[in-house]
N, C-alpha and C. Protein backbone atom coordinates (compact mmCIF):
# COMPACT_ATOMS: atom_id res chain seq x y z
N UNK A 1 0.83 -1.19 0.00
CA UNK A 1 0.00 0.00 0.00
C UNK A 1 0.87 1.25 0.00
N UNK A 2 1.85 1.31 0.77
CA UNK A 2 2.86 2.48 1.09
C UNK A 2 3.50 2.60 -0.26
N UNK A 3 4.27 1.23 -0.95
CA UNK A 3 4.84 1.52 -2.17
C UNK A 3 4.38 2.06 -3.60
N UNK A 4 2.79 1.47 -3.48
CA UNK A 4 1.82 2.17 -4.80
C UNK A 4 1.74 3.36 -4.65
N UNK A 5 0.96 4.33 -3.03
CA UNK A 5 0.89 5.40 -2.66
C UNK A 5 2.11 6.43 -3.01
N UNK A 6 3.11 5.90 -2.95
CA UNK A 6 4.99 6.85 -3.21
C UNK A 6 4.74 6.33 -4.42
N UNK A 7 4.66 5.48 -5.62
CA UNK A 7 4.48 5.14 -6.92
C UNK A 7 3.60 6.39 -7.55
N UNK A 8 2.69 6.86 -6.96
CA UNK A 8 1.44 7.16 -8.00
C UNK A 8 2.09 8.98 -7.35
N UNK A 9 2.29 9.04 -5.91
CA UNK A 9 3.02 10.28 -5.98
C UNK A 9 4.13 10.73 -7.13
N UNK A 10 4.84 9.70 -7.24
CA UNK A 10 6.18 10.33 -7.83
C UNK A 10 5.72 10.34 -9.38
N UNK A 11 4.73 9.42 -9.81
CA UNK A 11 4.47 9.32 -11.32
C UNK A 11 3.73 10.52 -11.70
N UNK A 12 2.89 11.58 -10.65
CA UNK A 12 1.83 12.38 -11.09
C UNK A 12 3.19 13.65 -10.52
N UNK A 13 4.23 13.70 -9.70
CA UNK A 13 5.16 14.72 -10.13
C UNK A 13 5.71 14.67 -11.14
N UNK A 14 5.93 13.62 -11.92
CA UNK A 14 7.05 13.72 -12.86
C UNK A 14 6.02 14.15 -14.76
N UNK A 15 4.58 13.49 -14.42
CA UNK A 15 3.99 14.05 -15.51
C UNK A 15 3.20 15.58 -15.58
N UNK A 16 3.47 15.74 -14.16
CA UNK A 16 3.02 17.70 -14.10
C UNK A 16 4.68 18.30 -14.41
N UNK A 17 5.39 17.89 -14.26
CA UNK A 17 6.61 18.13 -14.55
C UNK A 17 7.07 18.35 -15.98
N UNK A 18 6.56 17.71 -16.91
CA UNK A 18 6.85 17.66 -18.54
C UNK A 18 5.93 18.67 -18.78
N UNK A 19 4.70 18.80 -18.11
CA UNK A 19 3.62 20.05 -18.47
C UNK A 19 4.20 20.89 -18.11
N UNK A 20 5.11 21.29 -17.06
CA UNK A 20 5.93 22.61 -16.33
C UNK A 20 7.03 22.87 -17.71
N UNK A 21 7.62 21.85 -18.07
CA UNK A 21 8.72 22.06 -19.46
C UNK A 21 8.29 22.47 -20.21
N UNK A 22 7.02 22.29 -20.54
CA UNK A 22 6.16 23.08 -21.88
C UNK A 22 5.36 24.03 -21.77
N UNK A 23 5.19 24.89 -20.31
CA UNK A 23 4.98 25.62 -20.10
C UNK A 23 6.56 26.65 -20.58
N UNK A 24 7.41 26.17 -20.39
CA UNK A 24 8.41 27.40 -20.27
C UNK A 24 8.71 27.34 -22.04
N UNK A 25 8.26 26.39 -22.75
CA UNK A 25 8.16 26.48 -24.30
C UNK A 25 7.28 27.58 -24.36
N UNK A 26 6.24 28.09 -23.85
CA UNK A 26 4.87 28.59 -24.58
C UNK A 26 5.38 29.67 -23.81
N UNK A 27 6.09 30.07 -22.53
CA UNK A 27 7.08 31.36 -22.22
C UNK A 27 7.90 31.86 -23.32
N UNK A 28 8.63 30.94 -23.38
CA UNK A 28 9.89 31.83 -24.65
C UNK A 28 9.17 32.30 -26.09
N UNK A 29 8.13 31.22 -26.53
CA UNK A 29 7.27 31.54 -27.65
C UNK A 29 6.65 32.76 -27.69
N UNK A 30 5.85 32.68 -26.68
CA UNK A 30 5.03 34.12 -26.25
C UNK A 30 6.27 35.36 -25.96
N UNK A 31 6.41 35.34 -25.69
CA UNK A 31 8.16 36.35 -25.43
C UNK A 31 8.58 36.63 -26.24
N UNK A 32 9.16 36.01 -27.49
CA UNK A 32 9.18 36.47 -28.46
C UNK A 32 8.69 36.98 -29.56
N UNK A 33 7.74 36.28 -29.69
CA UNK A 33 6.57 37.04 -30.41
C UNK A 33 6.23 38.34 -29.82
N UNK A 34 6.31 38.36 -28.86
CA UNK A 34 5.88 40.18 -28.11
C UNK A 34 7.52 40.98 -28.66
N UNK A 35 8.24 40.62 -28.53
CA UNK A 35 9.18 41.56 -28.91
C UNK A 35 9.39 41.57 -30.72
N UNK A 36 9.37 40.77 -31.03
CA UNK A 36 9.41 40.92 -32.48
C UNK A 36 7.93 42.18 -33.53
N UNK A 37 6.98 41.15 -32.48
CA UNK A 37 5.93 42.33 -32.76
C UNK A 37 6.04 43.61 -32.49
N UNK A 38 6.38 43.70 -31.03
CA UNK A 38 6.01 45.07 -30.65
C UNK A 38 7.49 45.77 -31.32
N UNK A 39 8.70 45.59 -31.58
CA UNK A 39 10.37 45.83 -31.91
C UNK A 39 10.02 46.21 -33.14
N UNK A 40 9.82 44.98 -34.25
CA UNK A 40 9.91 45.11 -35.61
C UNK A 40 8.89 45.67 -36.58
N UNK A 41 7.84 45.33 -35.88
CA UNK A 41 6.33 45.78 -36.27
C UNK A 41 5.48 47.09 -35.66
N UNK A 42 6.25 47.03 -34.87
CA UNK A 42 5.32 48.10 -33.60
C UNK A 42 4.10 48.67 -33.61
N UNK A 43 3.68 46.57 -33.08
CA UNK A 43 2.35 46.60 -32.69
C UNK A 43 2.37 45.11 -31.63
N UNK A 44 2.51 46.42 -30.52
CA UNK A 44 2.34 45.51 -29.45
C UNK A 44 0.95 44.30 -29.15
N UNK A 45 1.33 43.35 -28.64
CA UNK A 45 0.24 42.70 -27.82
C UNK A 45 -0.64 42.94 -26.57
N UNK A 46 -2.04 42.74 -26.60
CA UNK A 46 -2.46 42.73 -25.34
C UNK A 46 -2.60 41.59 -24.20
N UNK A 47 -2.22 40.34 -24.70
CA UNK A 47 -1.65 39.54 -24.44
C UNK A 47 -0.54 38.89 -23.70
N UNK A 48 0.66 39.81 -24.22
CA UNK A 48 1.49 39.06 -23.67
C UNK A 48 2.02 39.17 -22.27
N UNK A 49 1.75 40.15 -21.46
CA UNK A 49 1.86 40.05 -19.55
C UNK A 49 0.88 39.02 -19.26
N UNK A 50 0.24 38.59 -19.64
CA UNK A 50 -0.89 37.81 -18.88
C UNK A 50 -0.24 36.59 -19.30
N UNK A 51 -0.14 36.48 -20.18
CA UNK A 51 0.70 34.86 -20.50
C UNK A 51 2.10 34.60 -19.99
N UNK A 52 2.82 36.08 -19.87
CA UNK A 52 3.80 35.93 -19.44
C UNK A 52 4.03 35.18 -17.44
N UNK A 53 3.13 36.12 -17.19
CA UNK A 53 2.96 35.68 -15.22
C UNK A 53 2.02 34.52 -15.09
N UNK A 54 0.74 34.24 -16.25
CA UNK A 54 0.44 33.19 -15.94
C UNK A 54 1.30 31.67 -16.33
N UNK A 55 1.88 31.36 -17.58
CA UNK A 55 2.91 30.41 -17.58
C UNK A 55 3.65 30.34 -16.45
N UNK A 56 4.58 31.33 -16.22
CA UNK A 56 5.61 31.56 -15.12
C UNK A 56 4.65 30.64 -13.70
N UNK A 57 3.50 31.46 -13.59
CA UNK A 57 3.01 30.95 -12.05
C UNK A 57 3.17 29.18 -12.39
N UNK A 58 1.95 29.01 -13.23
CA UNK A 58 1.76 27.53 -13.38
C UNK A 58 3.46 26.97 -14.06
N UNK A 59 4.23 27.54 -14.55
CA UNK A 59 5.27 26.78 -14.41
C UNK A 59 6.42 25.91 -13.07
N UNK A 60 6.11 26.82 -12.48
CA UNK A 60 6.65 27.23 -11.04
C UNK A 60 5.63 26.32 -10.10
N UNK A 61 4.55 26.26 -10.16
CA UNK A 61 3.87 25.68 -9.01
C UNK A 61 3.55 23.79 -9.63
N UNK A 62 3.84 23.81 -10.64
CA UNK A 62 3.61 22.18 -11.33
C UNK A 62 4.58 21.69 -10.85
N UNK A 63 6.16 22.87 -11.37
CA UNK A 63 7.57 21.85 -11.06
C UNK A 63 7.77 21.31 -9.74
N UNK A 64 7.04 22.15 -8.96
CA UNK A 64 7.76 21.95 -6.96
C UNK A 64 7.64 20.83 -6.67
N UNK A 65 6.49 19.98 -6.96
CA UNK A 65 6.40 18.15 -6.26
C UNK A 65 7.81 17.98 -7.60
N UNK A 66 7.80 17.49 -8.49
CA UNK A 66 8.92 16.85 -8.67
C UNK A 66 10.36 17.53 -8.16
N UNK A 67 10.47 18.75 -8.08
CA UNK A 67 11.72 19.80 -7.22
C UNK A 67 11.99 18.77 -5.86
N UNK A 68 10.75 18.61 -5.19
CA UNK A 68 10.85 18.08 -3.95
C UNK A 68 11.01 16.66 -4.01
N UNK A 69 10.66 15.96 -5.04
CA UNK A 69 10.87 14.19 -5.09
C UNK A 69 12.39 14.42 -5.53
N UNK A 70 13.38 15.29 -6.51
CA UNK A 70 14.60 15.34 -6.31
C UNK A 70 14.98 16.05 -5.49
N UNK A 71 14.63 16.32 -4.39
CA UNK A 71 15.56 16.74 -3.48
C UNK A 71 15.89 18.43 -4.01
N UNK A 72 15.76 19.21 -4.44
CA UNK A 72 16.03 19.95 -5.13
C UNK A 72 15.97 21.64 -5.04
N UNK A 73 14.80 21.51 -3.87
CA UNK A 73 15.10 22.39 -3.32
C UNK A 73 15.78 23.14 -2.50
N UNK A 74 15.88 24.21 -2.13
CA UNK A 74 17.57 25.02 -1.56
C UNK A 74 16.66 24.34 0.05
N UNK A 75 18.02 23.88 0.58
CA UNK A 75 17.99 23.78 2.44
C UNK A 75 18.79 24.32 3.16
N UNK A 76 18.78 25.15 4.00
CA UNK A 76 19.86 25.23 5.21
C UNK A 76 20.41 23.64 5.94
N UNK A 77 21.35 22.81 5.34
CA UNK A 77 21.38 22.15 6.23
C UNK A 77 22.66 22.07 7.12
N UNK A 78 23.27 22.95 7.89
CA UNK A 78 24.58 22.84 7.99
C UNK A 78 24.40 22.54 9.82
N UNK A 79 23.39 22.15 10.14
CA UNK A 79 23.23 21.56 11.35
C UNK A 79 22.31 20.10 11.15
N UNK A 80 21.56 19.96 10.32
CA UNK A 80 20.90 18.52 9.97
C UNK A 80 21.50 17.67 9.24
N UNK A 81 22.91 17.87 8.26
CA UNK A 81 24.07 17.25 7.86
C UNK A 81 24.83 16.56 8.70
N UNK A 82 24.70 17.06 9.84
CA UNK A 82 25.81 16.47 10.97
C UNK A 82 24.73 15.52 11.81
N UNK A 83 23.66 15.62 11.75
CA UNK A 83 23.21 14.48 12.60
C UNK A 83 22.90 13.08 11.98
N UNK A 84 22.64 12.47 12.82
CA UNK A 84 22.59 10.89 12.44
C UNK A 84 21.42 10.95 11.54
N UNK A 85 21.70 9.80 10.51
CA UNK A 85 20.60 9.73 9.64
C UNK A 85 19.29 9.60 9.82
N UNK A 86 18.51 8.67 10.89
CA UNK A 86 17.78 8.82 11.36
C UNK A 86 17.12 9.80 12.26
N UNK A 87 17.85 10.82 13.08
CA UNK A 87 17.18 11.85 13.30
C UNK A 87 17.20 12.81 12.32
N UNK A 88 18.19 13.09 11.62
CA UNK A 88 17.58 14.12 9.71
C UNK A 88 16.69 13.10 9.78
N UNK A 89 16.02 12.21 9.43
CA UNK A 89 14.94 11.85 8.32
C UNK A 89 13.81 12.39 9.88
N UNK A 90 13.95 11.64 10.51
CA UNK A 90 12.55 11.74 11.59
C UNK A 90 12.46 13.82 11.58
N UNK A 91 13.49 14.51 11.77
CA UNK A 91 12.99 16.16 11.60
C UNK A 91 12.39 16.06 9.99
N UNK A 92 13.10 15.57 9.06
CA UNK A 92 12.34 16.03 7.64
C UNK A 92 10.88 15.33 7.94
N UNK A 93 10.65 13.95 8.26
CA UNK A 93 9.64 13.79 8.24
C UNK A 93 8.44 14.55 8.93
N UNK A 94 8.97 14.57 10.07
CA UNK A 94 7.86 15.60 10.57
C UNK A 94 7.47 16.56 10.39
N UNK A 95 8.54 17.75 9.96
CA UNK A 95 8.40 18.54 9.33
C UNK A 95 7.37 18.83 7.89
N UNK A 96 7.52 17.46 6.86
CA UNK A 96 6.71 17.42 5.84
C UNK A 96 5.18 16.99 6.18
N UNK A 97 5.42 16.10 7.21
CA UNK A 97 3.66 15.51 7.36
C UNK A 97 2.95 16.38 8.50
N UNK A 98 3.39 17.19 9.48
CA UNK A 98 2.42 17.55 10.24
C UNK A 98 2.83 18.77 10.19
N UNK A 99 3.64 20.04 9.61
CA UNK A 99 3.93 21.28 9.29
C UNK A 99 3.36 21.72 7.94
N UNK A 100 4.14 21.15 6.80
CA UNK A 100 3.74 21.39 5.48
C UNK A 100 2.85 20.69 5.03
N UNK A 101 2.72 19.48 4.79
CA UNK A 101 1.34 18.81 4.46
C UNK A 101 0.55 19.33 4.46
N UNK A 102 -0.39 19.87 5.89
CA UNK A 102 -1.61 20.41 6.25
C UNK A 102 -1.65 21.77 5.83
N UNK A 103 -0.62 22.60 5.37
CA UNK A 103 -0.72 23.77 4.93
C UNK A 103 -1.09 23.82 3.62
N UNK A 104 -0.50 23.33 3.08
CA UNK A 104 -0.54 22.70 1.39
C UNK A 104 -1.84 22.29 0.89
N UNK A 105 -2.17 21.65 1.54
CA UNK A 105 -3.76 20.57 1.47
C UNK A 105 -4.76 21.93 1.77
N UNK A 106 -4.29 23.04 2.35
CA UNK A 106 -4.70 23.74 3.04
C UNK A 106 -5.07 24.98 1.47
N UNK A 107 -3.44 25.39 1.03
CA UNK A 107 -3.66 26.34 0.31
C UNK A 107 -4.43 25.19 -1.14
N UNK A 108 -4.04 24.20 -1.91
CA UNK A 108 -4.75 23.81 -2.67
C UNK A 108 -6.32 23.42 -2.68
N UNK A 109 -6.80 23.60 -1.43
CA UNK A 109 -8.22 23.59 -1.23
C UNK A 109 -9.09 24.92 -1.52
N UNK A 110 -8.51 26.47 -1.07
CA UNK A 110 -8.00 27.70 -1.71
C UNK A 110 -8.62 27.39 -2.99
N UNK A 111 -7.04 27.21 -3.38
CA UNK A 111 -6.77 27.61 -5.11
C UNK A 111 -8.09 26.94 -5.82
N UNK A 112 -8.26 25.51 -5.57
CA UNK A 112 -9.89 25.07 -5.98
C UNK A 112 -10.84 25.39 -5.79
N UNK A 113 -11.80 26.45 -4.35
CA UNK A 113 -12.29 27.29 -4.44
C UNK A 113 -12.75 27.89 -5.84
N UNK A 114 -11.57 28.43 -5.69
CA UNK A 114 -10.64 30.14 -6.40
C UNK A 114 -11.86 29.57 -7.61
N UNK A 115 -10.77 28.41 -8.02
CA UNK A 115 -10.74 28.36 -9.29
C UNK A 115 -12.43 27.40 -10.10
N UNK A 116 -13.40 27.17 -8.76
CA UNK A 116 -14.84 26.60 -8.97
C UNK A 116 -15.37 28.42 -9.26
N UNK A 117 -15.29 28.89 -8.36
CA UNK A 117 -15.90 30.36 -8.24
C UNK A 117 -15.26 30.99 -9.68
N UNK A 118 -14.22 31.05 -10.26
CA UNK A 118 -13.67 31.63 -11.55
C UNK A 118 -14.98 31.03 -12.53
N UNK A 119 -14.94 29.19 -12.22
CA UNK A 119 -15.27 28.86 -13.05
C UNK A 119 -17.26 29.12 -13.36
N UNK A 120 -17.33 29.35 -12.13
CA UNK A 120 -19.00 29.28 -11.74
C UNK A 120 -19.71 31.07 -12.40
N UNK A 121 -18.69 31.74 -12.16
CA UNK A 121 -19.02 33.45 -12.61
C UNK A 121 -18.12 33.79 -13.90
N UNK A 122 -17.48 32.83 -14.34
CA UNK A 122 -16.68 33.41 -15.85
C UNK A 122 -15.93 34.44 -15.45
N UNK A 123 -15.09 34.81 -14.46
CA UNK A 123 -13.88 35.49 -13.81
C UNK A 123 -13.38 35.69 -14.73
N UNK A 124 -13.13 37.14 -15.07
CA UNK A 124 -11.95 37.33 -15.79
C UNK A 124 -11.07 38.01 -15.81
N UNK A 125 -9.75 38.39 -15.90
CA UNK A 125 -8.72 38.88 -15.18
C UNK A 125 -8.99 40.74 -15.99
N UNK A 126 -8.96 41.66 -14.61
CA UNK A 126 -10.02 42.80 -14.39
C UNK A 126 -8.76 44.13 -15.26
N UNK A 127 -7.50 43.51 -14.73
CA UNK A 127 -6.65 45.09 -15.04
C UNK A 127 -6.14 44.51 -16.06
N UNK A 128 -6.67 43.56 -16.78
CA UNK A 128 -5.91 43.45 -18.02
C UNK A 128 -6.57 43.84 -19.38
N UNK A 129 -5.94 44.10 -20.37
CA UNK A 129 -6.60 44.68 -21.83
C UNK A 129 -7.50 43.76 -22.03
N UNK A 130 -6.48 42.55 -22.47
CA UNK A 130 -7.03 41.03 -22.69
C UNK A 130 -8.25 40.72 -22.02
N UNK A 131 -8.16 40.59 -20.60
CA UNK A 131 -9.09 39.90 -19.96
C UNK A 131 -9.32 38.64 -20.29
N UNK A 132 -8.22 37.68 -19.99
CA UNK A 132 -8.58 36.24 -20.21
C UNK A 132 -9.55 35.53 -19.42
N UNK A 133 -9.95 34.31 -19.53
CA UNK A 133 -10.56 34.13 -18.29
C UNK A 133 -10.15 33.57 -17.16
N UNK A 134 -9.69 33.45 -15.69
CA UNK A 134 -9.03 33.03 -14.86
C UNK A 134 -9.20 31.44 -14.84
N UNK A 135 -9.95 30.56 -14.54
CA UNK A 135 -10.29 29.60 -14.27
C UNK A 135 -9.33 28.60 -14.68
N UNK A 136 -8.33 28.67 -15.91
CA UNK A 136 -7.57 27.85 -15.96
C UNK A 136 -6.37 27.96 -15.10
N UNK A 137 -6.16 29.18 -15.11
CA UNK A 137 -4.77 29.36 -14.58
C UNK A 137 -4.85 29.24 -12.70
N UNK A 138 -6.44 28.86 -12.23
CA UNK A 138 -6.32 29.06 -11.14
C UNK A 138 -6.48 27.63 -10.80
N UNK A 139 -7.26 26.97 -11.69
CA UNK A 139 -7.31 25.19 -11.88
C UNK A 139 -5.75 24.66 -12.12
N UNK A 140 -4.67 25.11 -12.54
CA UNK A 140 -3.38 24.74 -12.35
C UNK A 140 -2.88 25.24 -11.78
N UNK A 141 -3.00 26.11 -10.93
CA UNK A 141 -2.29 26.54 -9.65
C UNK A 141 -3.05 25.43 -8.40
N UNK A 142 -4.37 24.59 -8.30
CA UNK A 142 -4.83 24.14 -7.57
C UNK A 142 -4.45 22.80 -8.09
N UNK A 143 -4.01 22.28 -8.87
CA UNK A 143 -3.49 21.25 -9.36
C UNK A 143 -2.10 20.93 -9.16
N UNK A 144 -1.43 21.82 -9.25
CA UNK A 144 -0.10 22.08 -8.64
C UNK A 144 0.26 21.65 -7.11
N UNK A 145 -0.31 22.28 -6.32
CA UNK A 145 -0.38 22.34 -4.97
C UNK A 145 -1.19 21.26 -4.35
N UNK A 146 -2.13 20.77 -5.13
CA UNK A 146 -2.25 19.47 -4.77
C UNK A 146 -1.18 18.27 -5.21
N UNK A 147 -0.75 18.45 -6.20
CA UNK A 147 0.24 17.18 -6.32
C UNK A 147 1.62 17.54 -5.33
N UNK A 148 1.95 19.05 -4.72
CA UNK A 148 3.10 19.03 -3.93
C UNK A 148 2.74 18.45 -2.88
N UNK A 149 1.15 19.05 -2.29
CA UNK A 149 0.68 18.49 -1.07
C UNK A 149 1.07 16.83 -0.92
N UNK A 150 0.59 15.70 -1.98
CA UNK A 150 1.15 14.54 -2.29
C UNK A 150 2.25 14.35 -2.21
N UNK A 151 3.23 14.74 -3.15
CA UNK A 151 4.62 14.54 -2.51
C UNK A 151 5.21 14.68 -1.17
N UNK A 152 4.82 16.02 -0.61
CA UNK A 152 5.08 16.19 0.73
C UNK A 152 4.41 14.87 1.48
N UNK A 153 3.83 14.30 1.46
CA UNK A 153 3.08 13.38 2.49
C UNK A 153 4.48 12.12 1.96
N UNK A 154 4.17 12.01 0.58
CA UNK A 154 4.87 11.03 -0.03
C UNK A 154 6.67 10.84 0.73
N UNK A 155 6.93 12.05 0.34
CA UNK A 155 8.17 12.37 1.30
C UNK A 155 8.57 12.47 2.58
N UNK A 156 7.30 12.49 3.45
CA UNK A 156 7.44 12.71 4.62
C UNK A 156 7.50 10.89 5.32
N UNK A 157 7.11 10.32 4.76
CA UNK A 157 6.80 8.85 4.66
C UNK A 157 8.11 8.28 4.54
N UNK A 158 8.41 8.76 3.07
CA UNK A 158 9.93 8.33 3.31
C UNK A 158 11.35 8.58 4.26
N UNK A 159 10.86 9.44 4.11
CA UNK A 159 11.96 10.34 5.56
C UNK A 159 11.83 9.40 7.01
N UNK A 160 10.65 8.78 7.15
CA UNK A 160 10.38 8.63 8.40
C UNK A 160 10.56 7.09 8.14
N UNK A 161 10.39 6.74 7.21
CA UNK A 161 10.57 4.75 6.92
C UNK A 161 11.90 4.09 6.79
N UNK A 162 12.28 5.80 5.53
CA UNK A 162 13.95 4.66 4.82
C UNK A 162 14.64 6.28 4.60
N UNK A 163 14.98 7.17 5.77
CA UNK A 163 15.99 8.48 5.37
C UNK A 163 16.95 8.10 4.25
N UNK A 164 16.99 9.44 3.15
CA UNK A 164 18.32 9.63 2.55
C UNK A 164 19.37 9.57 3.35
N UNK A 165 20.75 9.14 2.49
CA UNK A 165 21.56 9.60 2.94
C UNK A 165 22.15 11.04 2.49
N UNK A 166 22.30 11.92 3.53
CA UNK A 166 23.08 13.35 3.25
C UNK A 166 24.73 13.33 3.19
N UNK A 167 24.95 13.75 1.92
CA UNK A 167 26.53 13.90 1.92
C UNK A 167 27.03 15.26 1.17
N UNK A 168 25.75 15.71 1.22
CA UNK A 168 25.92 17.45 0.96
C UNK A 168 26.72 18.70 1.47
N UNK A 169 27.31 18.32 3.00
CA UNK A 169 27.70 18.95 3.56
C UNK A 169 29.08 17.91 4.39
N UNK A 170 30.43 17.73 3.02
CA UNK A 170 31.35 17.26 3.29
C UNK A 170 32.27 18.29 3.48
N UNK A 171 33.16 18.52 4.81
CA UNK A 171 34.36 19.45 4.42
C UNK A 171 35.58 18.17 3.83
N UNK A 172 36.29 19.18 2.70
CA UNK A 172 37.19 18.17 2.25
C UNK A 172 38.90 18.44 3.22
N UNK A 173 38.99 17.60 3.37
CA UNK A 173 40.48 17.92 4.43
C UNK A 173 41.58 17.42 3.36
């Protein structure tokens, strides 16, 4: 049960993860097209800030569960390096399942809200020319944060069953 549960975590980070890569395709695309237009043609888009911060967000909030299944995010660890492996994993673990977990579960319940209410009134983003409609970008920000919420549990599990080993913080003599 534990091994399917960390299975289906790590498989749904790693395929919001290829959607986060092609998000930063449809960044540089959109990006350039705004400068070529607005540079060579000069005729700007109304478009392109809204695509620009919305990719960026949903790029950024898809990648973090797989960031966090590699390890990948920045840590202070220059006091949890030195302790025994089992107490690093028992602080990470706890830390992920009864600190972050419940926050997470917390803000992606939020963002789904957000993003029923976008979808229920046709929300549409107010200071922009464009005015796209919100609901997607708030449905992958709540999609996001639910699959970190997963990992975090996923991770916190592991931390507490079978710790990494840390060798991040070697001085070389």
């Amino acid at each position: 049960m534990k091994h399917a549960l960390l299975a289906v975590a790590d498989r749904i980070s790693a395929s919001l993860n290829i959607v986060a890569q092609a998000m930063v395709l449809i960044l540089i695309a959109s990006m350039l097209y705004e400068v070529v237009a607005r540079y060579i043609f000069g005729a700007p888009t109304l478009w392109a800030f809204d695509i620009a911060y919305m990719s960026t967000g949903v790029l950024f909030v898809l990648g973090a569960a797989q960031a966090l299944r590699e390890d990948a995010h920045v840590r202070i660890d220059f006091l949890s390096s030195r302790m025994p492996k089992r107490v690093r994993g028992a602080i990470d673990g706890l830390a992920f399942l009864v600190v972050l977990f419940p926050v997470f579960v917390w803000l992606a319940s939020i963002a789904g809200q957000r993003a029923w209410r976008a979808w229920m009134t046709g929300e549409v983003e107010h200071v922009s020319p464009w005015a796209p409609l919100m609901w997607p970008f708030y449905s992958a920000l709540a999609i996001g944060l639910s699959a970190l919420a997963l990992q975090l549990f996923a991770e916190g599990l592991r931390a507490l069953t079978d710790p990494r080993d840390d060798d991040s913080f070697k001085i070389e003599t």
